[in-house]
C-alpha atoms as a PDB file:
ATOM      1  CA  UNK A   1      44.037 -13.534  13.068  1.00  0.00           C
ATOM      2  CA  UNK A   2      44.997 -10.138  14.283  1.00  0.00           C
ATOM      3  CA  UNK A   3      41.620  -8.852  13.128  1.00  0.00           C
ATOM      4  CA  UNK A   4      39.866 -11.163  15.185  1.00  0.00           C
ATOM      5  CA  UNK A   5      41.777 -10.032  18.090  1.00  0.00           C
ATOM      6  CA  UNK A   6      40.984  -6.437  17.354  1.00  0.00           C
ATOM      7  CA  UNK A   7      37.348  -7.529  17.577  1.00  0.00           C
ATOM      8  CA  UNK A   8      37.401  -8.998  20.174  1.00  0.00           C
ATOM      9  CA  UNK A   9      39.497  -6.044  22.017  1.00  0.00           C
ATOM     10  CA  UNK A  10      36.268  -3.917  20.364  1.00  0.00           C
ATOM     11  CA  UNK A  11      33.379  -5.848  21.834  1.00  0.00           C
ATOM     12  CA  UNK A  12      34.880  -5.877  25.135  1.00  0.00           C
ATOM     13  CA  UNK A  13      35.432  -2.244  25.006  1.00  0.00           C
ATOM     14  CA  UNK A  14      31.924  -2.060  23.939  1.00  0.00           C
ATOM     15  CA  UNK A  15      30.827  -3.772  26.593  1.00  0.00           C
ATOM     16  CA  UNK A  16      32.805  -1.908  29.468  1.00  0.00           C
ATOM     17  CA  UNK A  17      31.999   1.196  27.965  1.00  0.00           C
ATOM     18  CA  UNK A  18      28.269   0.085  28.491  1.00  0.00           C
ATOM     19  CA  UNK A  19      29.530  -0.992  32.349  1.00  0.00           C
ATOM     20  CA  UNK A  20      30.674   2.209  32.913  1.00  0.00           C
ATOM     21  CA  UNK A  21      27.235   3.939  31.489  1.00  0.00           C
ATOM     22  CA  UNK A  22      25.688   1.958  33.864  1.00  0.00           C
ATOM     23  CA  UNK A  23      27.498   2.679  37.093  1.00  0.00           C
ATOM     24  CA  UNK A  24      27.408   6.405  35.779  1.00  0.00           C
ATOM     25  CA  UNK A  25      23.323   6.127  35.692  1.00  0.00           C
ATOM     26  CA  UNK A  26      22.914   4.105  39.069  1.00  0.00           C
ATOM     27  CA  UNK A  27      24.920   6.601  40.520  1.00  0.00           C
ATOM     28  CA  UNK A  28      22.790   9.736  39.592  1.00  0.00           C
ATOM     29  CA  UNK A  29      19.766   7.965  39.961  1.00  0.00           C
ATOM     30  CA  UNK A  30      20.672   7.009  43.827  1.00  0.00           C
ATOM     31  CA  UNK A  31      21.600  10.721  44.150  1.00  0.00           C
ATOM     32  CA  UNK A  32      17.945  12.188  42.382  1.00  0.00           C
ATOM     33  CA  UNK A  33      16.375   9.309  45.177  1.00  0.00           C
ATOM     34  CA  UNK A  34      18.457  10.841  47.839  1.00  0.00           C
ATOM     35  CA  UNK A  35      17.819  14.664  47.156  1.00  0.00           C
ATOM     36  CA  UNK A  36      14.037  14.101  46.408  1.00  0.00           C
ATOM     37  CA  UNK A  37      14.046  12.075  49.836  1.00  0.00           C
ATOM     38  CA  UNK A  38      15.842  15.342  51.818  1.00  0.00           C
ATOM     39  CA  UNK A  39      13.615  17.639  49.887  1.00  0.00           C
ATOM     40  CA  UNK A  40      10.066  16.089  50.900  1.00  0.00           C
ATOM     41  CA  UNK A  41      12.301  16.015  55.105  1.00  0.00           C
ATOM     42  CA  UNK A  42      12.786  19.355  54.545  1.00  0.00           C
ATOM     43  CA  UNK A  43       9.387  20.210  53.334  1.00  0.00           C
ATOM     44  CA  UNK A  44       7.485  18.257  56.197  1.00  0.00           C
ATOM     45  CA  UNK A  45       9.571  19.732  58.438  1.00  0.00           C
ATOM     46  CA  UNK A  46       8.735  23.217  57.302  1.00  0.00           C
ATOM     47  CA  UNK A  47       5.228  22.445  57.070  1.00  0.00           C
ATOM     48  CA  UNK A  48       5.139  21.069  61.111  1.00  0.00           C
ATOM     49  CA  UNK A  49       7.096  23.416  62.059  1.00  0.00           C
ATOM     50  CA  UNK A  50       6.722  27.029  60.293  1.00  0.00           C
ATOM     51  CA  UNK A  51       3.115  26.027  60.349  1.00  0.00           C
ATOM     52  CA  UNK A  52       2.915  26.640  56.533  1.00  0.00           C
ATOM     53  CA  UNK A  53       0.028  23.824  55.962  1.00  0.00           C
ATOM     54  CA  UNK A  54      -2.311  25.118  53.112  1.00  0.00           C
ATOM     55  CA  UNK A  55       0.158  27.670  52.188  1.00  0.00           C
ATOM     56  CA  UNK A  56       0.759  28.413  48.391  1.00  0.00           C
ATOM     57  CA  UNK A  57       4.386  27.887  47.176  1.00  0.00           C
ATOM     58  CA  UNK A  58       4.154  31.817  45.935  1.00  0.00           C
ATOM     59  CA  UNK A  59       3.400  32.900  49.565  1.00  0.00           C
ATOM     60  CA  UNK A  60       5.585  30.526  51.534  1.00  0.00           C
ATOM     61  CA  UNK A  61       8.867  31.465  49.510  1.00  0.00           C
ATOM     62  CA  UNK A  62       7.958  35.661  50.266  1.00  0.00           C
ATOM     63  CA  UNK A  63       7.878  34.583  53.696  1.00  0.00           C
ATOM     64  CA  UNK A  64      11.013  32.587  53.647  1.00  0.00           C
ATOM     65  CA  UNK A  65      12.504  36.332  51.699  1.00  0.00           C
ATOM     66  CA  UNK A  66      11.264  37.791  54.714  1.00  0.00           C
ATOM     67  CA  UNK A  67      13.188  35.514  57.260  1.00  0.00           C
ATOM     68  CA  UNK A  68      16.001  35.453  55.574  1.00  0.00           C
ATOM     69  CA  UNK A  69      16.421  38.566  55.289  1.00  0.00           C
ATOM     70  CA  UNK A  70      16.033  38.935  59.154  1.00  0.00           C
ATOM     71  CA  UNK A  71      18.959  39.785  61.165  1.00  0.00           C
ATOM     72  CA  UNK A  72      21.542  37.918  62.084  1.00  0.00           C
ATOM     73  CA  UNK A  73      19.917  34.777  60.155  1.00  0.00           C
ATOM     74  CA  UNK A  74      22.473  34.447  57.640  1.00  0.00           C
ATOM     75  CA  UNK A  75      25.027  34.443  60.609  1.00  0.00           C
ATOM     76  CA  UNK A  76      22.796  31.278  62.451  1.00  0.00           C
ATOM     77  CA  UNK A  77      22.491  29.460  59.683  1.00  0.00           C
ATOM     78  CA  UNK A  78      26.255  29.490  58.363  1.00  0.00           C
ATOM     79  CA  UNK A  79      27.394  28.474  62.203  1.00  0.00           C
ATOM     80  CA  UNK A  80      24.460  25.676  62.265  1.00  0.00           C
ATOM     81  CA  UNK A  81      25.796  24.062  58.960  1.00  0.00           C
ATOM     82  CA  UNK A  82      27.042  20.478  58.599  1.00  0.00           C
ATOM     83  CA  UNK A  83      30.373  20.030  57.055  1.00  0.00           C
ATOM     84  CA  UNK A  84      30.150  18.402  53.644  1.00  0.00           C
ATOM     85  CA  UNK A  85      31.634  15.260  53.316  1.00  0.00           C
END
C-alpha cells in the first residue's frame, strides 16, 4: 500500500517537474520572440534613419565605434535611457 502511494507521489512529481520545464521553456522562448522583435526595431530604425541601407555589418559597426566614441555621446545616451522594469 505505501508503495503505491510513493508512486503515485513519483508520477505526480514527474509530471510537475515536466510543468515546470514547460513554463521554464515558454518563458525563454517569449523572451528570444521579444528580443529578436526589438532587434529587427532597432535595426530598421538604424537603417531609416543613419541611412545605413546597403551597408556591410563590418562597416556599419566602425561607424557606430566612431559615434560612440564622439563626445558627450555616452553622456546623451545614459540620460535618454528607460528605466528597467
Amino acid at each position: 500500500m505505501n508503495e503505491d502511494k510513493i508512486k503515485k507521489i513519483d508520477e505526480k512529481m514527474s509530471q510537475l517537474k515536466a510543468q515546470k520545464q514547460a513554463i521554464i521553456y515558454r518563458e525563454k522562448e517569449k523572451e528570444r520572440k521579444a528580443r529578436t522583435r526589438r532587434l529587427i526595431q532597432l535595426g530598421a530604425l538604424s537603417e531609416i534613419y543613419l541611412k545605413c541601407t546597403g551597408i556591410e555589418p563590418e562597416s556599419f559597426e566602425s561607424y557606430l565605434k566612431k559615434i560612440v566614441q564622439l563626445q558627450g555621446f555616452q553622456d546623451f545616451t545614459v540620460a535618454n535611457k528607460k528605466p528597467e522594469i
